[in-house]
N, C-alpha and C. Protein backbone atom coordinates (compact mmCIF):
# COMPACT_ATOMS: atom_id res chain seq x y z
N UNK A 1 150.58 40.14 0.31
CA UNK A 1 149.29 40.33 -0.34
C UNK A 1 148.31 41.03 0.60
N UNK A 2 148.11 40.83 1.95
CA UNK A 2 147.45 41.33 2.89
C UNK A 2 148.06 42.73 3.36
N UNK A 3 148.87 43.38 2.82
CA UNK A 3 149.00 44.67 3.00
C UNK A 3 148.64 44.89 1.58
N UNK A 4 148.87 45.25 0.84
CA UNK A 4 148.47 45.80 -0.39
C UNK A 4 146.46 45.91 -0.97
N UNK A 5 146.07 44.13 -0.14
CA UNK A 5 144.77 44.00 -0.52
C UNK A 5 144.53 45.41 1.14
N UNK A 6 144.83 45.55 2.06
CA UNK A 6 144.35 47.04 3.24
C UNK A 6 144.73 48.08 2.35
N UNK A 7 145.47 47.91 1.28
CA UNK A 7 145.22 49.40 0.77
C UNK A 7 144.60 49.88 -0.29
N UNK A 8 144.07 48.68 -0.88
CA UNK A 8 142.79 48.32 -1.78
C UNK A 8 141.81 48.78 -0.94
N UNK A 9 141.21 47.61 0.27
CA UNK A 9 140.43 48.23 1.24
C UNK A 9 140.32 49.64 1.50
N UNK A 10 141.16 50.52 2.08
CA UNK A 10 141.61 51.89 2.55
C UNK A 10 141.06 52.61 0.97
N UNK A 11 141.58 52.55 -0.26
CA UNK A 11 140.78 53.43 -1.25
C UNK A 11 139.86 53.17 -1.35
N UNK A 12 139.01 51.88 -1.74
CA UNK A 12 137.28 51.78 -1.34
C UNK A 12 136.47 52.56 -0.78
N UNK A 13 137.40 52.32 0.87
CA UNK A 13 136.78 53.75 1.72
C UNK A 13 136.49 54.55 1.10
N UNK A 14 137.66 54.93 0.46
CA UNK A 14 137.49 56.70 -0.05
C UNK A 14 136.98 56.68 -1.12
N UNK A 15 136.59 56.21 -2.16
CA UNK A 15 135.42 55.93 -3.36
C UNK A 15 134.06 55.72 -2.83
N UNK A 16 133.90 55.19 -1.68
CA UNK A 16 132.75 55.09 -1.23
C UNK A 16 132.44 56.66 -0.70
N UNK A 17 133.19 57.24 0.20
CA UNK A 17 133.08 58.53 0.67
C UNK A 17 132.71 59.28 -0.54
N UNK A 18 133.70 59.39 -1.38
CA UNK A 18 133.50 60.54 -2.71
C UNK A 18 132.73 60.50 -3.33
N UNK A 19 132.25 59.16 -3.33
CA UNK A 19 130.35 58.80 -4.26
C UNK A 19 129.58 59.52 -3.61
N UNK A 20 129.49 59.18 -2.28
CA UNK A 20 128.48 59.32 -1.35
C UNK A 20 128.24 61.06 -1.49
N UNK A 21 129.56 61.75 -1.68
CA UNK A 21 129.30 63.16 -1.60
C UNK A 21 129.21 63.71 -3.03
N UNK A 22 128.80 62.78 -4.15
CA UNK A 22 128.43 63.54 -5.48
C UNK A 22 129.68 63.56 -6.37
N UNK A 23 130.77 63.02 -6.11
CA UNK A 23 131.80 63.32 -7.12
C UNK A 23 132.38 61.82 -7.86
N UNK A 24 133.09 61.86 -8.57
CA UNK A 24 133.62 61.10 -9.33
C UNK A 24 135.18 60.88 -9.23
N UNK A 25 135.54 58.93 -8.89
CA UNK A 25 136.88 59.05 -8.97
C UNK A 25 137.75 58.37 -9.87
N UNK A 26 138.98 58.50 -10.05
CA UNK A 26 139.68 57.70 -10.64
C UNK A 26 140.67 57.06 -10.14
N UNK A 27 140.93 55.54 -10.10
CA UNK A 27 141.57 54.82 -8.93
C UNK A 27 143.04 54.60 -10.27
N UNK A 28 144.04 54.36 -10.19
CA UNK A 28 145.09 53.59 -10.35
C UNK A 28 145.98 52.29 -9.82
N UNK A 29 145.19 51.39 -10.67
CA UNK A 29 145.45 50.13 -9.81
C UNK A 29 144.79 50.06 -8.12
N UNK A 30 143.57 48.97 -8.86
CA UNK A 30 143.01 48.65 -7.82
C UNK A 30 142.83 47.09 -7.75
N UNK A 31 141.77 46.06 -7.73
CA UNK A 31 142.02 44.92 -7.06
C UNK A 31 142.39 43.96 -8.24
N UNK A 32 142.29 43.92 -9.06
CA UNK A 32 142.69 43.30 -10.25
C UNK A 32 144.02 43.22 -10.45
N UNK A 33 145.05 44.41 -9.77
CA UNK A 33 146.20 44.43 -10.01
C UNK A 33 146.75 43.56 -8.49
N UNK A 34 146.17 43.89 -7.77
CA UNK A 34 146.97 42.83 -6.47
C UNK A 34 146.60 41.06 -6.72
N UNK A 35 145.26 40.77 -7.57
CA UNK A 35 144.83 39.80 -7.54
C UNK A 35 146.17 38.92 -8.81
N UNK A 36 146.23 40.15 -9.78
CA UNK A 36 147.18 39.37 -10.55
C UNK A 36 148.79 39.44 -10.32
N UNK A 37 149.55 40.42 -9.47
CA UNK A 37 150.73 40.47 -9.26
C UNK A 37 151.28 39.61 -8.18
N UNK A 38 150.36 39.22 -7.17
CA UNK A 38 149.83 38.05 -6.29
C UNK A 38 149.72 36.80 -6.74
N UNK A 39 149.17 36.44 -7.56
CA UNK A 39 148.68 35.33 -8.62
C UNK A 39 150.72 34.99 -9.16
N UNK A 40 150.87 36.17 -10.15
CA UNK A 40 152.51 35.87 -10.84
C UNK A 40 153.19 35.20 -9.62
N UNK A 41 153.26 35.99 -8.33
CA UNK A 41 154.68 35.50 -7.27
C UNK A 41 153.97 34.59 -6.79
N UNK A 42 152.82 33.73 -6.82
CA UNK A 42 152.18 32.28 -6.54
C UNK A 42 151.35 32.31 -4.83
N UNK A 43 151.11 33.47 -4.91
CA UNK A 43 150.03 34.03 -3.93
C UNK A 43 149.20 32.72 -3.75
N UNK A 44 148.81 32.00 -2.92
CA UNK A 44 147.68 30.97 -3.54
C UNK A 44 146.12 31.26 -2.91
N UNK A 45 146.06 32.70 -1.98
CA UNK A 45 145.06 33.11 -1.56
C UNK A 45 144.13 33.83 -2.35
N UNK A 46 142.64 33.86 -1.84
CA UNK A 46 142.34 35.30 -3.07
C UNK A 46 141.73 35.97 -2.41
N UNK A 47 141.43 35.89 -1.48
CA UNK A 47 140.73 36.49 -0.29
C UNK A 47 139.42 37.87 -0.55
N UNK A 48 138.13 36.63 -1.15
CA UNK A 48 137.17 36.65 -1.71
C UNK A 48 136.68 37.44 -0.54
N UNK A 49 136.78 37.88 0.99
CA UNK A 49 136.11 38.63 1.54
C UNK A 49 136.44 39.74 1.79
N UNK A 50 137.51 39.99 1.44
CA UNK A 50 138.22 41.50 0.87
C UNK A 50 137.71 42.09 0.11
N UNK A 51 137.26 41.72 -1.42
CA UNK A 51 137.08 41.46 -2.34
C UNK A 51 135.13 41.68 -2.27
N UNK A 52 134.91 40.84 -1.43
CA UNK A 52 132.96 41.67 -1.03
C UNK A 52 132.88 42.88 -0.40
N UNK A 53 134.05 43.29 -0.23
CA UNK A 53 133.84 44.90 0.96
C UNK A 53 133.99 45.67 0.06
N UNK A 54 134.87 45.66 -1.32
CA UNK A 54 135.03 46.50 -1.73
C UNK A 54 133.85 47.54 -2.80
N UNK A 55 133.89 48.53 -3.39
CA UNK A 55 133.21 49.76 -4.32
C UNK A 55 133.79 48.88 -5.41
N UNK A 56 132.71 48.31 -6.03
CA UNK A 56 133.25 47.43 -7.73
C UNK A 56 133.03 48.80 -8.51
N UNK A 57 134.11 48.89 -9.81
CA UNK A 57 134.48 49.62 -10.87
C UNK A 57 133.40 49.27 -11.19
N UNK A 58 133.19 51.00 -11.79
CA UNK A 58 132.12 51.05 -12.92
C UNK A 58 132.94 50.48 -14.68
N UNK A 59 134.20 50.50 -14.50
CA UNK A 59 134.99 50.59 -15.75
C UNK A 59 136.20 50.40 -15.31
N UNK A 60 137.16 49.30 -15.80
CA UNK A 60 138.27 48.83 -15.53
C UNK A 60 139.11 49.14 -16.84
N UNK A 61 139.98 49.93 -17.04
CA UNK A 61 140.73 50.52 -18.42
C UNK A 61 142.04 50.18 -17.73
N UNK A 62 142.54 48.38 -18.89
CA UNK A 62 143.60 48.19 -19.25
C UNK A 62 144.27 48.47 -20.24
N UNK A 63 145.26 49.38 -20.32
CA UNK A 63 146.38 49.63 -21.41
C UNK A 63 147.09 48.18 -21.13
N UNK A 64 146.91 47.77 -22.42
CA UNK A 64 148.01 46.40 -23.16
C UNK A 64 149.17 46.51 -23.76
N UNK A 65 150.04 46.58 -22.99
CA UNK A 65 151.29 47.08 -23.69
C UNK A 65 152.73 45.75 -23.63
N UNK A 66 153.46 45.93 -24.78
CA UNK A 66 154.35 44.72 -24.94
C UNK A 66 154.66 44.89 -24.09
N UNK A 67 156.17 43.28 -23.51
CA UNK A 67 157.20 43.45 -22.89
C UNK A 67 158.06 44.70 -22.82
N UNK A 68 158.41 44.35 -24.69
CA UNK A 68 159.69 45.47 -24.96
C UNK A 68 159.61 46.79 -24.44
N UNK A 69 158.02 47.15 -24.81
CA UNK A 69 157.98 48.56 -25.17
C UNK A 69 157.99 49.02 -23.56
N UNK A 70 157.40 48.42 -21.98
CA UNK A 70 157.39 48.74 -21.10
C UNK A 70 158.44 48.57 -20.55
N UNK A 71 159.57 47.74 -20.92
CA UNK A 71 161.06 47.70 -20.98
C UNK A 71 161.65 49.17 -21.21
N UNK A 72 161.61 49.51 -22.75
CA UNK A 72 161.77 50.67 -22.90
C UNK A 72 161.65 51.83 -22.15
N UNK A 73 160.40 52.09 -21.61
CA UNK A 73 159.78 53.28 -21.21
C UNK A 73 159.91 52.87 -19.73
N UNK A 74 160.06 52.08 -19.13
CA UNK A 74 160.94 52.41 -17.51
C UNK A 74 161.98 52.62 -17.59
N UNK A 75 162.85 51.96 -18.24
CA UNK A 75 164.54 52.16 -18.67
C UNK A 75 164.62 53.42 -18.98
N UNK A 76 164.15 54.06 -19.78
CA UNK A 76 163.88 55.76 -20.24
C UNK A 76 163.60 56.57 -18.74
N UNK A 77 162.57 56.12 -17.56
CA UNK A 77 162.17 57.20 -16.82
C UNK A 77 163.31 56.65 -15.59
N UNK A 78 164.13 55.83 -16.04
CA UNK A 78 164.95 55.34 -14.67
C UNK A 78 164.90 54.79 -13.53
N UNK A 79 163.30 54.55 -13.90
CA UNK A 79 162.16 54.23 -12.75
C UNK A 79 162.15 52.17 -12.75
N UNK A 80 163.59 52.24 -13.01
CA UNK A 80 163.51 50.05 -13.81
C UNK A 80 163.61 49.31 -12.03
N UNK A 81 163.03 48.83 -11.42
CA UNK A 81 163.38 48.81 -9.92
C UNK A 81 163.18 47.21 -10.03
N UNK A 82 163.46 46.74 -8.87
CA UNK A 82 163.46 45.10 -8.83
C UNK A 82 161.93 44.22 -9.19
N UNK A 83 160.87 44.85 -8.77
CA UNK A 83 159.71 44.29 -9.01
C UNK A 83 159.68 44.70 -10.31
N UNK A 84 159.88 45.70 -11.10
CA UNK A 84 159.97 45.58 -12.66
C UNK A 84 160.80 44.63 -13.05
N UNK A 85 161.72 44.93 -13.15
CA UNK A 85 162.41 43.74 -13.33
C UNK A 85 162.08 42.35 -13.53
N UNK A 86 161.30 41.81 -12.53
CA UNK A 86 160.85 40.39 -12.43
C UNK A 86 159.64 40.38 -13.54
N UNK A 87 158.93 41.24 -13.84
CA UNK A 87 157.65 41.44 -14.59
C UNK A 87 158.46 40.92 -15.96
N UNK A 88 159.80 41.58 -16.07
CA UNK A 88 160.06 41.86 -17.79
C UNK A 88 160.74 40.51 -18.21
N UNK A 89 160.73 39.58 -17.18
CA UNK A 89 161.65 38.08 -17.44
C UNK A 89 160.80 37.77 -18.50
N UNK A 90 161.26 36.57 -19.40
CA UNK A 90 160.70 36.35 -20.82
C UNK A 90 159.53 35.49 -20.38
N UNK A 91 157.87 35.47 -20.58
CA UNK A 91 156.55 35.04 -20.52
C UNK A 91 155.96 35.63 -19.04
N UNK A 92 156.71 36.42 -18.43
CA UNK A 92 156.19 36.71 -17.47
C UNK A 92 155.29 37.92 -17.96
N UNK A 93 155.39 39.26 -18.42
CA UNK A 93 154.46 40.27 -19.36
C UNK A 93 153.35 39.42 -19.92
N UNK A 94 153.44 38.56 -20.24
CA UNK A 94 152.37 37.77 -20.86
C UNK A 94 151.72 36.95 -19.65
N UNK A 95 152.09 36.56 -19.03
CA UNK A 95 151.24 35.81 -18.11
C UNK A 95 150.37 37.17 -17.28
N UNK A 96 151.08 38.28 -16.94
CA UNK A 96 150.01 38.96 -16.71
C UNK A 96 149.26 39.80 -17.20
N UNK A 97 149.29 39.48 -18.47
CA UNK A 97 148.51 40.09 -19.41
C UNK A 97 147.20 39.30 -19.61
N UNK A 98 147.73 37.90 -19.46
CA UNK A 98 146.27 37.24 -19.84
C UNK A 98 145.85 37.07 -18.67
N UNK A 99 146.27 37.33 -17.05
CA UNK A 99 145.32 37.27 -15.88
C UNK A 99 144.69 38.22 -15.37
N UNK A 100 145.17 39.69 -15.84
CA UNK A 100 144.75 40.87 -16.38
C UNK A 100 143.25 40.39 -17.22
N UNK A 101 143.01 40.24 -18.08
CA UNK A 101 141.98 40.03 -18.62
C UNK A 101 140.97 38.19 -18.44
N UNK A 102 141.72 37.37 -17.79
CA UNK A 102 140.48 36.55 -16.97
C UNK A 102 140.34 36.95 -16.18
N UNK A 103 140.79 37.74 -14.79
CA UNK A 103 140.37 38.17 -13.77
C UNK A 103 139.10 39.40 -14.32
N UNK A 104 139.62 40.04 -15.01
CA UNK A 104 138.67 41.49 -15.90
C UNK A 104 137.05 40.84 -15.96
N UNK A 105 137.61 39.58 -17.02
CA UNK A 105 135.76 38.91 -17.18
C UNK A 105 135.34 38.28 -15.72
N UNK A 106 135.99 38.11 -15.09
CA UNK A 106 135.28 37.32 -14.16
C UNK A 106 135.17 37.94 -12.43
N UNK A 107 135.68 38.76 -12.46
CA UNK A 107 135.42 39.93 -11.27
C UNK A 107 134.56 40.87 -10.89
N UNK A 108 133.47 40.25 -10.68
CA UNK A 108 132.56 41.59 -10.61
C UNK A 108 133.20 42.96 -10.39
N UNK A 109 133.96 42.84 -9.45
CA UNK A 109 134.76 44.49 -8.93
C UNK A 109 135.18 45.19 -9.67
N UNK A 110 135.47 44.51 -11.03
CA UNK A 110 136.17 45.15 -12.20
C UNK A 110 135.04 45.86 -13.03
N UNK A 111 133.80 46.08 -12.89
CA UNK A 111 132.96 46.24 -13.53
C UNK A 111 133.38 45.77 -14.73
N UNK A 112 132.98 47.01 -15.98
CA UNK A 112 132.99 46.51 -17.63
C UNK A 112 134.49 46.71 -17.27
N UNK A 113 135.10 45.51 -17.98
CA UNK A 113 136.49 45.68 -18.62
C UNK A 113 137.01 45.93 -19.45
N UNK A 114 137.82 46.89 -19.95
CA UNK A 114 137.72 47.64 -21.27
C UNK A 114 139.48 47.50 -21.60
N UNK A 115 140.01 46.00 -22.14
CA UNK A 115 141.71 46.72 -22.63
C UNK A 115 141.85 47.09 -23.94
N UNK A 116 142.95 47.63 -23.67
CA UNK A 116 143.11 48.63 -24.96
C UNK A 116 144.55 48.40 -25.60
N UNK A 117 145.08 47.72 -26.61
CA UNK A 117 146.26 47.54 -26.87
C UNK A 117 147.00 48.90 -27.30
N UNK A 118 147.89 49.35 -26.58
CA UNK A 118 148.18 51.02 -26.61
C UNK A 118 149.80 50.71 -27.16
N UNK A 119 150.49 49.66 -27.60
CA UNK A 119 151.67 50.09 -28.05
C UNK A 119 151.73 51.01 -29.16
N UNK A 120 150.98 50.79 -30.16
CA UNK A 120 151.08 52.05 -31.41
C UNK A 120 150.29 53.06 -31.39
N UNK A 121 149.64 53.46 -30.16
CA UNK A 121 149.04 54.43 -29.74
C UNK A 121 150.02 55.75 -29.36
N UNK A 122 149.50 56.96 -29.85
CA UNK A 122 150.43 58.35 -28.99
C UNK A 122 149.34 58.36 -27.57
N UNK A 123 149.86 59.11 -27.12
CA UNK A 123 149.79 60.11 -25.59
C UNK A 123 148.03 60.38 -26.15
N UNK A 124 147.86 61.65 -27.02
CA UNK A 124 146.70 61.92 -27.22
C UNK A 124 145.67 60.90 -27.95
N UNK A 125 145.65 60.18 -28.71
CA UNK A 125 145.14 59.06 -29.05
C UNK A 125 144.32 58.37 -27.62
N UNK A 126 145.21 57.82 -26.62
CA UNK A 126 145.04 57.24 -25.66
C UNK A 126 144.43 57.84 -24.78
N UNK A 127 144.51 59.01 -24.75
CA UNK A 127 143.68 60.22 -23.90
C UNK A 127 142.00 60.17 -24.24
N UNK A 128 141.88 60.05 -25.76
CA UNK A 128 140.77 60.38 -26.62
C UNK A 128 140.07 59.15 -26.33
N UNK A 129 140.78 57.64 -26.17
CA UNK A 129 140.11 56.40 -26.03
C UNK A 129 139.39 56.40 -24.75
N UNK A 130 140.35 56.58 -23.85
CA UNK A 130 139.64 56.25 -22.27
C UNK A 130 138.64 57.65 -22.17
N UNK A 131 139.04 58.53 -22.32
CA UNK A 131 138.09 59.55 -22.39
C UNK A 131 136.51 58.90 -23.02
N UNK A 132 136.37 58.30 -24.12
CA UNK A 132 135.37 57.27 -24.88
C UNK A 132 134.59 56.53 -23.93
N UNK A 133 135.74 56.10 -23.23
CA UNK A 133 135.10 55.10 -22.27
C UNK A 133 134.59 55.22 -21.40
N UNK A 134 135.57 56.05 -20.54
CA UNK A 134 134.75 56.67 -19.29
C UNK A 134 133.76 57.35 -19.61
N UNK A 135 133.18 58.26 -20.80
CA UNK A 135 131.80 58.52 -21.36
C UNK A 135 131.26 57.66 -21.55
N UNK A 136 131.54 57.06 -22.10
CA UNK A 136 130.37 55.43 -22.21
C UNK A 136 130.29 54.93 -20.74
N UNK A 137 131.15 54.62 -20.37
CA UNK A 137 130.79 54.05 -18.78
C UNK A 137 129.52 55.46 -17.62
N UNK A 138 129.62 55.97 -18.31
CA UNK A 138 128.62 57.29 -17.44
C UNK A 138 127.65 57.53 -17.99
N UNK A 139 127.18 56.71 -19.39
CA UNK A 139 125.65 57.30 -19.98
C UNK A 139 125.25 55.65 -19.64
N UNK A 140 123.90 56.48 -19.33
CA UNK A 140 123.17 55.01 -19.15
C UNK A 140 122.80 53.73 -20.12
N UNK A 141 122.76 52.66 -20.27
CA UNK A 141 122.72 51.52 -21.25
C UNK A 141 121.55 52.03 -22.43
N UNK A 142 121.83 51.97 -23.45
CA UNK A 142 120.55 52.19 -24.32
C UNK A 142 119.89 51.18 -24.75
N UNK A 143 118.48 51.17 -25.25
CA UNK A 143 117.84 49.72 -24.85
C UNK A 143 117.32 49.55 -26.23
């Protein structure tokens, strides 16, 4: 967990840098995902001062997707490796699906949490949603 949360740390850095110089980023898997893949293998740390250093999301965009279907679509890219594997055991997809979304409400770092159940979603559909969002996450609150 303490290597993965330094490389949480280590992109912060660089979100902090890229703010600082006017631009905009997009992270893939950031602390929400170590807090909950940590959490599944019974991590019992959470290491809340990691966790204060970091650049909190303006917008946290979870795609919700079944067991099966993420079964499917690694098996398809060949990409099925041992830590998948353990994800796809039967209630395990579900257990981190729902710590995925209590960690979401209750993480400041996660900013707004936004999931999105994407199994009957296409490619462009899903493009058009987060696209939504990340516009909404960039106009200011209307009052």
């Amino acid at each position: 967990m303490l290597f993965y949360a330094s490389t949480v740390a280590a992109a912060s850095e660089y979100v902090r840098t890229t703010l600082a110089g006017g631009r905009s980023v997009v992270v893939d898997r950031y602390w929400l995902s170590t807090l909950t893949y940590h959490r599944v293998l019974g991590a019992p740390a959470w290491l809340s001062e990691v966790e204060a250093s970091l650049v909190p999301a303006d917008l946290t965009i979870f795609l919700d997707v079944s067991t099966e279907l993420r079964r499917a679509r690694l098996s398809a890219r060949g990409a099925l490796q041992a830590h998948d594997r353990m994800t796809l055991q039967p209630g395990i997809g579900e257990q981190i699906t729902a710590l995925y979304r209590q960690f979401g409400a209750e993480q400041a770092v996660a900013g707004r949490f936004q999931a999105i159940k994407a199994d009957a979603l296409s490619v462009d559909e899903l493009v058009e949603l987060v696209s939504d969002e990340v516009r909404r996450a960039g106009s200011p609150p209307s009052t």
